[in-house]
Protein backbone atom coordinates (compact mmCIF):
# COMPACT_ATOMS: atom_id res chain seq x y z
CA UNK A 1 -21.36 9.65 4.28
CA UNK A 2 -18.03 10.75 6.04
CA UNK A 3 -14.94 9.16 3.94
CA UNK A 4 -13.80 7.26 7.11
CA UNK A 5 -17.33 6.12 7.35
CA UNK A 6 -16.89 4.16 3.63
CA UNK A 7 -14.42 1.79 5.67
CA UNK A 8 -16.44 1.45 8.92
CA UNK A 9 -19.11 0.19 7.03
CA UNK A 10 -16.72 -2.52 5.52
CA UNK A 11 -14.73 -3.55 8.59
CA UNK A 12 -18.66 -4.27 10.21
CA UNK A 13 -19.44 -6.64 6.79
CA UNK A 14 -16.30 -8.69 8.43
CA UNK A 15 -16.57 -8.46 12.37
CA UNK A 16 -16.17 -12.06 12.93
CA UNK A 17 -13.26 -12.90 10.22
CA UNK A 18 -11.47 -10.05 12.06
CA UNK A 19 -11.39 -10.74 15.22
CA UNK A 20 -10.22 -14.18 14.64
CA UNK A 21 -7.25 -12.02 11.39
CA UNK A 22 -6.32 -9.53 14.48
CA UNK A 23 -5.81 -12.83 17.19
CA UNK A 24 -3.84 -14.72 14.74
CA UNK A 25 -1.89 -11.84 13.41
CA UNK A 26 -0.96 -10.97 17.29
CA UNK A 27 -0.08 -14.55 17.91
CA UNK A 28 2.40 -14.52 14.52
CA UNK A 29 4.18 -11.41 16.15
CA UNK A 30 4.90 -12.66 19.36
CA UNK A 31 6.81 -15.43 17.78
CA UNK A 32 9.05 -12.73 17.86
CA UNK A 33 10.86 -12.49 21.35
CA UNK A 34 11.71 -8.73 20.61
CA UNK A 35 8.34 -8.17 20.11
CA UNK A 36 6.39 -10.19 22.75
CA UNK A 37 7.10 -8.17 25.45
CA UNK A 38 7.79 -4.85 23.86
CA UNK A 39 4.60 -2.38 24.07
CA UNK A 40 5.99 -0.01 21.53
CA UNK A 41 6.59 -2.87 18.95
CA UNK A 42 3.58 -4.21 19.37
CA UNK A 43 1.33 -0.95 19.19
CA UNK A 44 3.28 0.16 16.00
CA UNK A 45 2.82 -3.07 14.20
CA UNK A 46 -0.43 -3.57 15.13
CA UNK A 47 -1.74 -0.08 14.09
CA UNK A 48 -2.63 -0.54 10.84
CA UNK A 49 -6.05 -0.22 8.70
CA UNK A 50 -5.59 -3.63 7.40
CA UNK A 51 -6.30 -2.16 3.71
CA UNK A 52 -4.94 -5.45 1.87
CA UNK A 53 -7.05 -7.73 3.71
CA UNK A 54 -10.16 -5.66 3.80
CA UNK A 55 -9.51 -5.88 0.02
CA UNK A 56 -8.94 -9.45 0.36
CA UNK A 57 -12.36 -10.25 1.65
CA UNK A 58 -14.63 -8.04 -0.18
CA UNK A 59 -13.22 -9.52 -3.57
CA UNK A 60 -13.74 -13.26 -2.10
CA UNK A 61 -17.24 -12.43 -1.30
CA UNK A 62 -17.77 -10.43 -4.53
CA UNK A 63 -16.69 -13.57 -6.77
CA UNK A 64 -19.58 -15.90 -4.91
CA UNK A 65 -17.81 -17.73 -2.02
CA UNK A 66 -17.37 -18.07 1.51
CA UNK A 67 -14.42 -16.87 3.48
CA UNK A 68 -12.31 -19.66 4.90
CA UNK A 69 -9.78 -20.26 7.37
CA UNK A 70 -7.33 -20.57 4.84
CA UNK A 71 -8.25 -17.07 3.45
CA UNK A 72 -7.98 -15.66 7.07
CA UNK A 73 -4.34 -17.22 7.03
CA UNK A 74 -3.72 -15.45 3.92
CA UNK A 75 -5.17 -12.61 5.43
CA UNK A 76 -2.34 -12.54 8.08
CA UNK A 77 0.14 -13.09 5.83
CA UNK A 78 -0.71 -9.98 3.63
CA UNK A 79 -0.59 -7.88 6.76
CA UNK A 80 2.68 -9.10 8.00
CA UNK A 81 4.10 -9.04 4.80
CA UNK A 82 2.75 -5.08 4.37
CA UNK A 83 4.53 -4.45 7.94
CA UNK A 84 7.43 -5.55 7.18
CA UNK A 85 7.67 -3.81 3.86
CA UNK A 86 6.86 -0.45 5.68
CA UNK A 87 10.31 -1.28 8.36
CA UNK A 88 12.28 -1.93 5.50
CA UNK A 89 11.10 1.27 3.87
CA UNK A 90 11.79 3.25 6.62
CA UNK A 91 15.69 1.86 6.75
CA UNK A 92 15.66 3.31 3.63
CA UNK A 93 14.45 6.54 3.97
CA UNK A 94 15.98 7.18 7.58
CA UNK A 95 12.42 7.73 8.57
CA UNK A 96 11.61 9.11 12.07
CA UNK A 97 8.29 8.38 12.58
CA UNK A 98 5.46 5.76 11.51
CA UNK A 99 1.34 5.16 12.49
CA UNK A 100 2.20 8.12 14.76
CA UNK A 101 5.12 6.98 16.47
CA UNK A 102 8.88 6.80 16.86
CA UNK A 103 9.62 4.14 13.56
CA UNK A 104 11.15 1.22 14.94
CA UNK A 105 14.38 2.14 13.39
CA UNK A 106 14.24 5.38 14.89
CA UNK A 107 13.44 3.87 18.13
CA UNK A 108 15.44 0.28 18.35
CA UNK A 109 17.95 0.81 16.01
CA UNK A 110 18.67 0.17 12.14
CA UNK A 111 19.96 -3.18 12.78
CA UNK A 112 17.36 -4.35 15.04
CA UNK A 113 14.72 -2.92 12.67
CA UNK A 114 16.10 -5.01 9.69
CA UNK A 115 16.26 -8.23 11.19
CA UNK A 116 12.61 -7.99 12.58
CA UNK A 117 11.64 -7.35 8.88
CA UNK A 118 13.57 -10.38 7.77
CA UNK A 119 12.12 -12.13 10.48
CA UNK A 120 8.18 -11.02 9.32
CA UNK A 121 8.79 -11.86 5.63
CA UNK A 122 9.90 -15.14 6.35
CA UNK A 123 7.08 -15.84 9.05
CA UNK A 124 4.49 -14.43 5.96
CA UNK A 125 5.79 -16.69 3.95
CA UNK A 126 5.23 -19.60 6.28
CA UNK A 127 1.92 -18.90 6.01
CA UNK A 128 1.00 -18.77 2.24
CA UNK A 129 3.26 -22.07 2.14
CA UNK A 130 -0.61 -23.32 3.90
CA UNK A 131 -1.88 -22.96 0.73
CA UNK A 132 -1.82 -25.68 -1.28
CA UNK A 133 -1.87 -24.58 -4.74
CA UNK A 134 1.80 -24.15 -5.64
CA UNK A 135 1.45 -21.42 -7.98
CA UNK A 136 0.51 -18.92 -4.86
CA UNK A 137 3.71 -20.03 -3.64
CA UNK A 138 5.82 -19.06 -6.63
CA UNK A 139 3.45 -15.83 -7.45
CA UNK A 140 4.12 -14.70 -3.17
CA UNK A 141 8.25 -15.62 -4.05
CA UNK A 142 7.71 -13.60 -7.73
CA UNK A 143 6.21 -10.42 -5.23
CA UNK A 144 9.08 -10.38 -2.52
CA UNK A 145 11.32 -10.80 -5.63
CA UNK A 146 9.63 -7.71 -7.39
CA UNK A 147 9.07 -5.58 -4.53
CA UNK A 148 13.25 -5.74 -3.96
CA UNK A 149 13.88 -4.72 -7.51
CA UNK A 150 11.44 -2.15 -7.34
CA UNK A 151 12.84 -0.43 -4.33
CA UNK A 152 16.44 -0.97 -5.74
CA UNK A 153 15.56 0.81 -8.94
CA UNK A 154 13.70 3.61 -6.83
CA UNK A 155 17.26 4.42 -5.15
CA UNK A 156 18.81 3.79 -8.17
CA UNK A 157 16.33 6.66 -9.97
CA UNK A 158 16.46 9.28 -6.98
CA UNK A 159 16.54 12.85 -8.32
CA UNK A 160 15.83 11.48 -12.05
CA UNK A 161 13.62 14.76 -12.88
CA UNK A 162 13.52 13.28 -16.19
CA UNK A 163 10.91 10.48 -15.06
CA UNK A 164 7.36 10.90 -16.66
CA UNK A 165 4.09 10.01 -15.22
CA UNK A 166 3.75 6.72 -17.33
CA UNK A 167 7.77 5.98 -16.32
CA UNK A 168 6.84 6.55 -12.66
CA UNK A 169 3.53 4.14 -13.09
CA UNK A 170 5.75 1.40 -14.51
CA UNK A 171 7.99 2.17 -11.46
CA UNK A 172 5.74 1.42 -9.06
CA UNK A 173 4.29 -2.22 -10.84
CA UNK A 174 6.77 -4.09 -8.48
CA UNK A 175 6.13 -2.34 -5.06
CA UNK A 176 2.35 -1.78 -5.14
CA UNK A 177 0.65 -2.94 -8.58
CA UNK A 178 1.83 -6.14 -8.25
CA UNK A 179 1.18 -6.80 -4.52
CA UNK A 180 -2.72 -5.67 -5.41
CA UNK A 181 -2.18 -7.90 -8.22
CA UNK A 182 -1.34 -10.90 -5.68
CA UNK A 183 -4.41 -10.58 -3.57
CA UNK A 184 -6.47 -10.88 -6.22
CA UNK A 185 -5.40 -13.75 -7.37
CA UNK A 186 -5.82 -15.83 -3.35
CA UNK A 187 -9.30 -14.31 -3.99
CA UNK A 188 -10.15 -16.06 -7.07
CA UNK A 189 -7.88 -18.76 -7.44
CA UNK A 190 -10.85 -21.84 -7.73
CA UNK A 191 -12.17 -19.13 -10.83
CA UNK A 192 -11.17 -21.23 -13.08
CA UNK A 193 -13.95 -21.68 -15.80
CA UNK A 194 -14.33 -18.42 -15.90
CA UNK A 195 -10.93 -17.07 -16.97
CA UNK A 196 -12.41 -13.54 -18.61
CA UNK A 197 -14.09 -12.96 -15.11
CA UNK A 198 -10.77 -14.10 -13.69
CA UNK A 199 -9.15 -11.51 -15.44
CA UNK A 200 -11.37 -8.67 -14.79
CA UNK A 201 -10.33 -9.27 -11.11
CA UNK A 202 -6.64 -8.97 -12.20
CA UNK A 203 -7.19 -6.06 -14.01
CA UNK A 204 -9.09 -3.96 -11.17
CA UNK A 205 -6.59 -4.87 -8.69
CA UNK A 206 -3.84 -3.53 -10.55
CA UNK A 207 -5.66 -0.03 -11.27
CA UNK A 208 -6.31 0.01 -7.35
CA UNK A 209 -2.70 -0.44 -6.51
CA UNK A 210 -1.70 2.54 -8.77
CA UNK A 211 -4.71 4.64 -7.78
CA UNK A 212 -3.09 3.64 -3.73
CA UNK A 213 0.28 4.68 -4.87
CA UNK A 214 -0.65 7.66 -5.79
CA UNK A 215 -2.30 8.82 -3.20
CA UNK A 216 0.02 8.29 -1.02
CA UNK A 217 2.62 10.14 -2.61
CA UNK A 218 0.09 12.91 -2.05
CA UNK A 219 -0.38 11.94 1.35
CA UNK A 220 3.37 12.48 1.71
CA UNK A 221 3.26 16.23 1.05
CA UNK A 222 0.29 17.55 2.24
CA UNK A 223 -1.11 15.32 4.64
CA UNK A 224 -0.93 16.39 8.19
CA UNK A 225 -2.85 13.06 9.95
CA UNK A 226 -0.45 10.19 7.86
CA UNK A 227 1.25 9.36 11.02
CA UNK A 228 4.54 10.08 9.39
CA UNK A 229 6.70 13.48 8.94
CA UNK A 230 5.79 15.30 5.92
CA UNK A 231 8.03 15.52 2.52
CA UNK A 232 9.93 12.49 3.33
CA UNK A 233 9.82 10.96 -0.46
CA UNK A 234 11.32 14.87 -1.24
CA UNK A 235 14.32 14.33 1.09
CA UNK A 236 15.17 11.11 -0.22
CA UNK A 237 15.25 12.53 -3.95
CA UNK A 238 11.94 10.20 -4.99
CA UNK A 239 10.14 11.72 -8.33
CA UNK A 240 6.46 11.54 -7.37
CA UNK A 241 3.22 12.30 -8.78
CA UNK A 242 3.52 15.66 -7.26
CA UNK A 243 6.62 16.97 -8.49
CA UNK A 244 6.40 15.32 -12.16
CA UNK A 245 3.59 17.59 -12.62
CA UNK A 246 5.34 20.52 -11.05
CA UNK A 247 8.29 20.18 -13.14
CA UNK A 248 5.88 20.88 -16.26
CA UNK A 249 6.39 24.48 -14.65
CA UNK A 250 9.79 24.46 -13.97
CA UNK A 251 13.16 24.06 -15.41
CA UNK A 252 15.30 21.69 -14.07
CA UNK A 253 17.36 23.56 -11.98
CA UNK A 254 15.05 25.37 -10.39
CA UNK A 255 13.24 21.59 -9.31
CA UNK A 256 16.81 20.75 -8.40
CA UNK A 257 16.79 23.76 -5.65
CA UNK A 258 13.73 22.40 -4.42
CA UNK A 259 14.93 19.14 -3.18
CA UNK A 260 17.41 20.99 -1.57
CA UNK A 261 15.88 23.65 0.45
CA UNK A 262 16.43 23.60 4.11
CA UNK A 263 12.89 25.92 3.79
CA UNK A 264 9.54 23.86 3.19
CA UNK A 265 7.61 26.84 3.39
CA UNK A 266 9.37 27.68 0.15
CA UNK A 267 8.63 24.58 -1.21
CA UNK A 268 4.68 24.37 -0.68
CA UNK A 269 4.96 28.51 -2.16
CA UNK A 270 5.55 26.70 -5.12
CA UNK A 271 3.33 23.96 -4.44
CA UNK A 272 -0.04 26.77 -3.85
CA UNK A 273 1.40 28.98 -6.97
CA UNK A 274 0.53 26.39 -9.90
CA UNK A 275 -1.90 24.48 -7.82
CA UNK A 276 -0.33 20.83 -7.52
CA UNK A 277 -2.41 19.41 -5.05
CA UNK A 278 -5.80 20.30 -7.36
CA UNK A 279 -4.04 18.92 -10.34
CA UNK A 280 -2.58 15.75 -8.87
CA UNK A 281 -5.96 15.02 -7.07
CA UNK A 282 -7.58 15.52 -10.72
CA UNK A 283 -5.34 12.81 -12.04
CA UNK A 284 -6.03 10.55 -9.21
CA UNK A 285 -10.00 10.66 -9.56
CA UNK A 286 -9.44 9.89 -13.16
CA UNK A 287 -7.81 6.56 -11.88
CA UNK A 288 -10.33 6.11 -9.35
CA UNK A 289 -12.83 6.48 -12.34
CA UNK A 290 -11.16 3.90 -14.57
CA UNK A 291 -11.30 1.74 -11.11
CA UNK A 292 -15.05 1.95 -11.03
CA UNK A 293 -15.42 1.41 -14.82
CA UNK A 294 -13.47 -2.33 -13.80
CA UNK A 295 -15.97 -2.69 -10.92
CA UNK A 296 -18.61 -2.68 -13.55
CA UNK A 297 -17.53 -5.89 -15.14
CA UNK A 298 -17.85 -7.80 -11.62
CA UNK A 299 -20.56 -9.92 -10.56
CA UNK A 300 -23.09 -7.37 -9.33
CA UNK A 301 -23.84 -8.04 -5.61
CA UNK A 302 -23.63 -6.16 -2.67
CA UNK A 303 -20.01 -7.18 -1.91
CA UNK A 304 -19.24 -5.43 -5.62
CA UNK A 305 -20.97 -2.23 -4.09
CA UNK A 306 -18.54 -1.85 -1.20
CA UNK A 307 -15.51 -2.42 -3.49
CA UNK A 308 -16.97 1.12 -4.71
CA UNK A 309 -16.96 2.59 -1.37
CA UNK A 310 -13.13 0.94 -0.87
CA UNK A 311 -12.26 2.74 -4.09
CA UNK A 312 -14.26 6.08 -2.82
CA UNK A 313 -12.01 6.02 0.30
CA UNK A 314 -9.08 5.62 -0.86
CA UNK A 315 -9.63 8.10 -3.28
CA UNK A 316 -10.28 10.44 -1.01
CA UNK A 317 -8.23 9.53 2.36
CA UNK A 318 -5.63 12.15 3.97
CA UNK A 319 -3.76 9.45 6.04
């Protein structure tokens, strides 16, 4: 089986909840009069592989119940929320393209392209205030709160060659760990008898978010179908999986030139000559191993199975 055939398989297991996530996620945009009647808004927001949600459903059905209008709601909100993380992160790294287009703040403007990220957030958070179990409301204010510190600290941290690969995981908790963290817990919020089962949820979600992260910060350097230009995180001084390994075989001045060559071909020389991509790839399959040994502790069911193939794909995506 093809890798992009490991999520085909899991967006057919949910044809009907997504066609009604896709209509109400449209709907929640368009409340948006910059975005209503702006094709290039809407195909750029819209173009996404709705990862979080996918990963939202597959855990609901794995822990023994049915998916509910609510859950579609919170479906919606994890998407929105996810897009307008991604506009705020490209403010912030003065990106030029995203999903294979002109980024909106390329495109419409910085200013433009912060307010309609404000203006998500706040209509994402409309919708988990649906929910009525308070704590998801304080755990989704806890995430936006989180996912701002992280990014500040990530600016804060840029060229830091000193950063290790267990400083960089705890870097990430707040921008990706704990957003993973947050969809499992709208998936098995009525677990409640069952707190060890509870946790084992938890704990999964949380490996998947770092084994996500760090992909993509492969994705960022060799990757030539992410939609996005290529050594972005390098331009913008971010220590990644990539380049904590490489600076095992460098000193630091010499990792200091790199991030600021005008010549990438010089820069992936370096790359090829001690083998990064092999080595970072190694470290992410060990992740992606200590994700299946967490699958193992799940109710066994067919659901379980294609958290597997989730895992598998994400493991092994280029974009």
């Amino acid at each position: 089986m093809t890798n992009k055939n490991h999520l085909n398989k899991i967006y057919v297991l949910f044809e009907k909840e997504y066609k009604e996530l896709k209509e109400r996620y449209l709907n929640n945009l368009q409340q948006i009069q910059e975005i209503k009647n702006n094709n290039h808004l809407i195909k750029i927001l819209q173009n996404s592989k709705n990862l979080r949600s996918i990963f939202l459903f597959l855990l609901i059905k794995s822990a023994g119940r049915e998916i509910s209008t609510q859950d579609i709601i919170n479906g919606v909100a994890i998407e929105i929320f996810h897009t307008a993380s991604l506009l705020h992160d490209d403010i912030v790294d003065i990106a030029k393209s995203r999903r294979g287009l002109e980024s909106v703040n390329q495109k419409f403007g910085y200013a433009k392209a912060a307010i309609i990220g404000d203006r998500l957030s706040l209509i994402s958070y409309s919708l988990i205030l649906k929910n009525n179990n308070k704590d998801i409301h304080k755990l989704f204010f806890e995430l936006i709160k989180n996912m701002s510190v992280s990014q500040l600290d990530e600016i804060n941290n840029s060229y830091e060659i000193k950063t290790t690969i267990q400083d960089y995981i705890h870097s990430i908790k707040g921008k990706t760990v704990d957003f993973f963290s947050f969809i499992a817990y709208l998936a098995t919020e009525n677990i409640k008898e069952k707190k060890e089962m509870k946790q084992n949820y938890l704990s999964l979600s949380a490996n998947l978010g770092v084994l996500f992260q760090l992909k993509d910060d492969l994705i960022d350097i060799f990757s030539l179908k992410s939609g996005k230009e290529r050594l972005n995180d390098l331009k913008n001084g971010k220590i990644t999986l990539p380049l904590i390994i490489l600076k095992n075989h460098l000193n630091n001045q010499e990792l200091f030139n790199l991030f600021n060559t005008q010549d990438n071909s010089l820069f992936y020389e370096v790359l090829t000559k001690y083998d990064i991509k092999k080595k970072a790839d190694n470290i992410i399959k060990t992740k992606a191993e200590e994700c299946q040994k967490k699958i193992n502790l799940l109710p066994y069911n067919s659901y379980t199975i294609m958290i597997k193939s989730l895992v598998s794909f994400l493991c092994n995506r280029d974009y």
